[in-house]
Protein backbone atom coordinates (compact mmCIF):
# COMPACT_ATOMS: atom_id res chain seq x y z
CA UNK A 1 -7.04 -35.93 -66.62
CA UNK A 2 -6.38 -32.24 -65.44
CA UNK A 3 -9.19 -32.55 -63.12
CA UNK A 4 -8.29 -35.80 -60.95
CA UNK A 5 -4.75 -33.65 -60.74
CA UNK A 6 -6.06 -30.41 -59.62
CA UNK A 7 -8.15 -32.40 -56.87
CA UNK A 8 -5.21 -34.18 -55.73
CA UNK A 9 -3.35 -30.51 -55.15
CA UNK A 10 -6.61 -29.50 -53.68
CA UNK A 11 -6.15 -32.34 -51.33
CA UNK A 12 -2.33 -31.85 -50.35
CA UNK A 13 -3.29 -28.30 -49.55
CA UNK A 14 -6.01 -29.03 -47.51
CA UNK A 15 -4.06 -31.30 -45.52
CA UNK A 16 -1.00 -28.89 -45.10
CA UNK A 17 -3.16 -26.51 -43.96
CA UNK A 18 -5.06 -28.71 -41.98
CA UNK A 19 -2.40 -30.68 -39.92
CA UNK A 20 -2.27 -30.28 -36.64
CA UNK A 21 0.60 -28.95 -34.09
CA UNK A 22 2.18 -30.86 -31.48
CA UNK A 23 0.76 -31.68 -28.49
CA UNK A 24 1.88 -28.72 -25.78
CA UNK A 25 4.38 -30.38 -23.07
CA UNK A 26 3.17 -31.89 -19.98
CA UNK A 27 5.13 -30.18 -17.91
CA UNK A 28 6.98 -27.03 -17.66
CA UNK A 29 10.26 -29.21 -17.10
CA UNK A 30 9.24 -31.10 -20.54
CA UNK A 31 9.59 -27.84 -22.27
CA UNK A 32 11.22 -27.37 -24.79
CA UNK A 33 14.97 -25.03 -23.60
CA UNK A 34 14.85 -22.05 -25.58
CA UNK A 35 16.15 -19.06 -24.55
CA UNK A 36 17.33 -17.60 -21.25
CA UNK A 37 15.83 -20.22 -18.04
CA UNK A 38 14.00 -18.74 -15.21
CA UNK A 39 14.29 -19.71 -11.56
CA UNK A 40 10.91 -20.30 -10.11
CA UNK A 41 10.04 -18.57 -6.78
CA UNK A 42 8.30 -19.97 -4.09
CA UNK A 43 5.22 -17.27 -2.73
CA UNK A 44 7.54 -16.43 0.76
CA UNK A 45 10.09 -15.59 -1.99
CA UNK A 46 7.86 -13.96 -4.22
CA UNK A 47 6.58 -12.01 -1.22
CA UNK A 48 10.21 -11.10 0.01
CA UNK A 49 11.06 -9.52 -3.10
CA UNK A 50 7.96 -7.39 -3.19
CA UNK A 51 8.55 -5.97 0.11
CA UNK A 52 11.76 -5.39 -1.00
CA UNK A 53 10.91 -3.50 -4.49
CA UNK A 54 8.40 -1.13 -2.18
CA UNK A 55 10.98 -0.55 0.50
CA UNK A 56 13.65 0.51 -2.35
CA UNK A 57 11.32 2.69 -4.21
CA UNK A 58 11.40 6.60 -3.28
CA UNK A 59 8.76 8.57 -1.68
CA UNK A 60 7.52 9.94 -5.14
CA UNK A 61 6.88 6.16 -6.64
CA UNK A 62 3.84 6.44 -3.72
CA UNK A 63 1.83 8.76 -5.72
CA UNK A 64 -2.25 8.23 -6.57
CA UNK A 65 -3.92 11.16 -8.31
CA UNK A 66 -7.27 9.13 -7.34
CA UNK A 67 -6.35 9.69 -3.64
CA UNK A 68 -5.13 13.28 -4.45
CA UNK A 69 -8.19 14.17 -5.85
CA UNK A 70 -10.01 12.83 -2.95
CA UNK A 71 -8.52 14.60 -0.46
CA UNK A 72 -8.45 17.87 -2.25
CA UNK A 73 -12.24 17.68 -2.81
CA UNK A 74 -13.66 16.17 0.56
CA UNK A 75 -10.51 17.90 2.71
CA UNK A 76 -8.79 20.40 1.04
CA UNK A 77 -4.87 20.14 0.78
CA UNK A 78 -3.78 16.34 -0.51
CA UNK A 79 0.21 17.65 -0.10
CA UNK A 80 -0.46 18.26 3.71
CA UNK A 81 -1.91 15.08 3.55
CA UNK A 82 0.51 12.81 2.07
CA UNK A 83 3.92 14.46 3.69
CA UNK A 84 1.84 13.99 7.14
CA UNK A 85 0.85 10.55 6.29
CA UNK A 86 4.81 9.88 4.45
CA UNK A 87 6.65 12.15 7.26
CA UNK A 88 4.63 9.23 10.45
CA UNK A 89 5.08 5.98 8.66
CA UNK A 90 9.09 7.85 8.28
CA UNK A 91 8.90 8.63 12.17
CA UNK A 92 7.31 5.11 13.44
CA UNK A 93 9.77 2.97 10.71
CA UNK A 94 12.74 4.80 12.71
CA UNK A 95 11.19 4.62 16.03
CA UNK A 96 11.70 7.95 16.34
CA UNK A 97 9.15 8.50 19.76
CA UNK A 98 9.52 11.89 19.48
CA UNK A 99 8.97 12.74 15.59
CA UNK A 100 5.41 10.68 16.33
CA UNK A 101 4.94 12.48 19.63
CA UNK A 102 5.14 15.68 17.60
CA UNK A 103 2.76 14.88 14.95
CA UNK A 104 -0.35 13.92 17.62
CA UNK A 105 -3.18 16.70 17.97
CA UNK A 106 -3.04 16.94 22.11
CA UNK A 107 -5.42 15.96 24.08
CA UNK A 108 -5.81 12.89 22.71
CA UNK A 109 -7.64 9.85 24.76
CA UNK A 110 -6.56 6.39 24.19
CA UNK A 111 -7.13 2.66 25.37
CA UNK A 112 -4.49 1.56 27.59
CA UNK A 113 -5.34 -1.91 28.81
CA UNK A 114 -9.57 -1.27 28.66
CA UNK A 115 -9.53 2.01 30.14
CA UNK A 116 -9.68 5.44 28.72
CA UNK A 117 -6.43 7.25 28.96
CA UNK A 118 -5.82 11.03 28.09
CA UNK A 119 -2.85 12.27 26.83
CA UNK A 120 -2.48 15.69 27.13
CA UNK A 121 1.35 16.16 25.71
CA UNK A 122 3.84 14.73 24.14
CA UNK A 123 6.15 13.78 26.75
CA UNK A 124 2.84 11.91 27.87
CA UNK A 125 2.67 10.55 24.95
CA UNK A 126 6.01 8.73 24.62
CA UNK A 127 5.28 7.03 28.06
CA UNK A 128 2.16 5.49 26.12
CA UNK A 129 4.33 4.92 23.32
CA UNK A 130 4.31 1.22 23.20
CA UNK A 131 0.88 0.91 23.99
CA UNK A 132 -0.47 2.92 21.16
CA UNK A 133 1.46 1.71 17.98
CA UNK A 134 2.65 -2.17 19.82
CA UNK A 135 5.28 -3.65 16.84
CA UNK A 136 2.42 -5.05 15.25
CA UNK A 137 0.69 -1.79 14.82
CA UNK A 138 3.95 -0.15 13.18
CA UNK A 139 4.62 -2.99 10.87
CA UNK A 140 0.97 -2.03 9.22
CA UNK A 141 1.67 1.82 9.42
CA UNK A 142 4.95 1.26 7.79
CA UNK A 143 3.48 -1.34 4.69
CA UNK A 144 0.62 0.68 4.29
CA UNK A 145 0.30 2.79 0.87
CA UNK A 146 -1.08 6.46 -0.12
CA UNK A 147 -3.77 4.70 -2.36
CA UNK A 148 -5.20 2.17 0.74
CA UNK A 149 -6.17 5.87 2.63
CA UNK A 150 -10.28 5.78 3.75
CA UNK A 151 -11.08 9.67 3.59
CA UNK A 152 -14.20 11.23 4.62
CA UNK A 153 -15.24 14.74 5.66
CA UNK A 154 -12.83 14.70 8.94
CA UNK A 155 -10.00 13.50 7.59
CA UNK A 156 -7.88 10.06 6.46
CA UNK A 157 -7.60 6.85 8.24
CA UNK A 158 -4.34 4.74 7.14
CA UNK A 159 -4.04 1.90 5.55
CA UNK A 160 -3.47 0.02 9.34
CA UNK A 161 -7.24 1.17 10.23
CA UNK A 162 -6.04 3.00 13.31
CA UNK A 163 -4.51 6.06 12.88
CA UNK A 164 -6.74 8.68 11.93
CA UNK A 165 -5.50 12.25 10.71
CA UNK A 166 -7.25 15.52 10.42
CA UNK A 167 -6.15 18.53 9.15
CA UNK A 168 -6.79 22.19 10.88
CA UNK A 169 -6.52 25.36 8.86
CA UNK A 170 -3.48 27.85 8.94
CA UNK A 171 -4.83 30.57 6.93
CA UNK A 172 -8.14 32.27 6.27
CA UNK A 173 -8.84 30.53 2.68
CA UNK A 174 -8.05 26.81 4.63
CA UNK A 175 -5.78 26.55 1.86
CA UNK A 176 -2.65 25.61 3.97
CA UNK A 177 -3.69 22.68 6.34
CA UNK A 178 -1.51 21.75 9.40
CA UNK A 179 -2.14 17.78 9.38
CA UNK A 180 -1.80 15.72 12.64
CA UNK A 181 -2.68 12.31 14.16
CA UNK A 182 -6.46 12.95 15.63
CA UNK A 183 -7.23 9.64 17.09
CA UNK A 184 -5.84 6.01 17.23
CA UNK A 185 -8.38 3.09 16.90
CA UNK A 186 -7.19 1.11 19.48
CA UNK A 187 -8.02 -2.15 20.97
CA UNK A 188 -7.98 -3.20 24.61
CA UNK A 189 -5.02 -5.62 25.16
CA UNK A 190 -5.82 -9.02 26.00
């Protein structure tokens, strides 16, 4: 008799254990309403509030020891690097002509319309202004990051794939660098 019993419990616990959970919802809105709702974004929205975040955050959130590293090894100074690279995507957010003027390595030769001009100062410079960072050209300056840099042994192109900067040294160790804009990839206008 105890043994038909003890099977039976054997049972009942087997199928406790064993039963199965409900189904999960269909559908977000068949959810179950616990706790505190969330909107849903759309992706423009989404997108809005990132650029927002990254506009809000201060210059020290755009840090990247990967990059730092980097550009100490292959160039030398990564804090003459990254003010040059913070103080131009400042000067071209502001369009502040002659803050960008200031920060170009003269003579510089760029495309203006398929021909080769050079610029040999920077009230030259600011005449070319609008040809060499056009408002598309200064919304990717201004959006790029620290960490999208390519370095190499010359120096760092930003994160727009134009600008290029190189550093020159100021002292006899090269370990203070004086950091300008070398070159802009630029193409012809169509």
């Amino acid at each position: 008799m105890i043994k038909p019993f003890a099977t039976a419990v054997v049972v009942l616990a087997l199928a406790a254990c064993t039963e199965t959970a409900p189904p999960p919802p269909a559908s977000v809105e068949d959810a179950p309403k616990t706790g505190p709702s969330v909107k849903r974004t759309t992706p423009e929205e989404h997108a809005a509030r990132v650029a927002a975040a990254k506009k809000a955050m201060p210059a020290a959130a755009n840090i990247d020891p990967q990059t730092d590293q980097a550009i100490d090894v292959m160039l030398g100074d990564h804090v003459a690097y990254h003010k040059a690279i913070d103080d131009f995507q400042k000067a071209v957010a502001a369009k502040d002509k002659d803050k960008v003027a200031a920060m170009v390595q003269y003579p510089i030769t760029i495309d203006v319309d398929g021909k080769k001009v050079v610029i040999e100062s920077a009230m030259r410079f600011k005449q070319y202004y609008g040809a060499v960072i056009p408002p598309e050209s200064a919304k990717q300056i201004t959006e790029s990051t620290y960490s999208d840099v390519m370095i190499n042994n010359r120096g760092v192109l930003l994160g727009d794939g134009k600008t290029f900067l190189s550093g020159t040294c100021i002292d006899a160790d090269c370990k203070k660098m004086d950091v300008k804009i070398s070159n802009f990839h630029l193409q012809p206008r169509k």
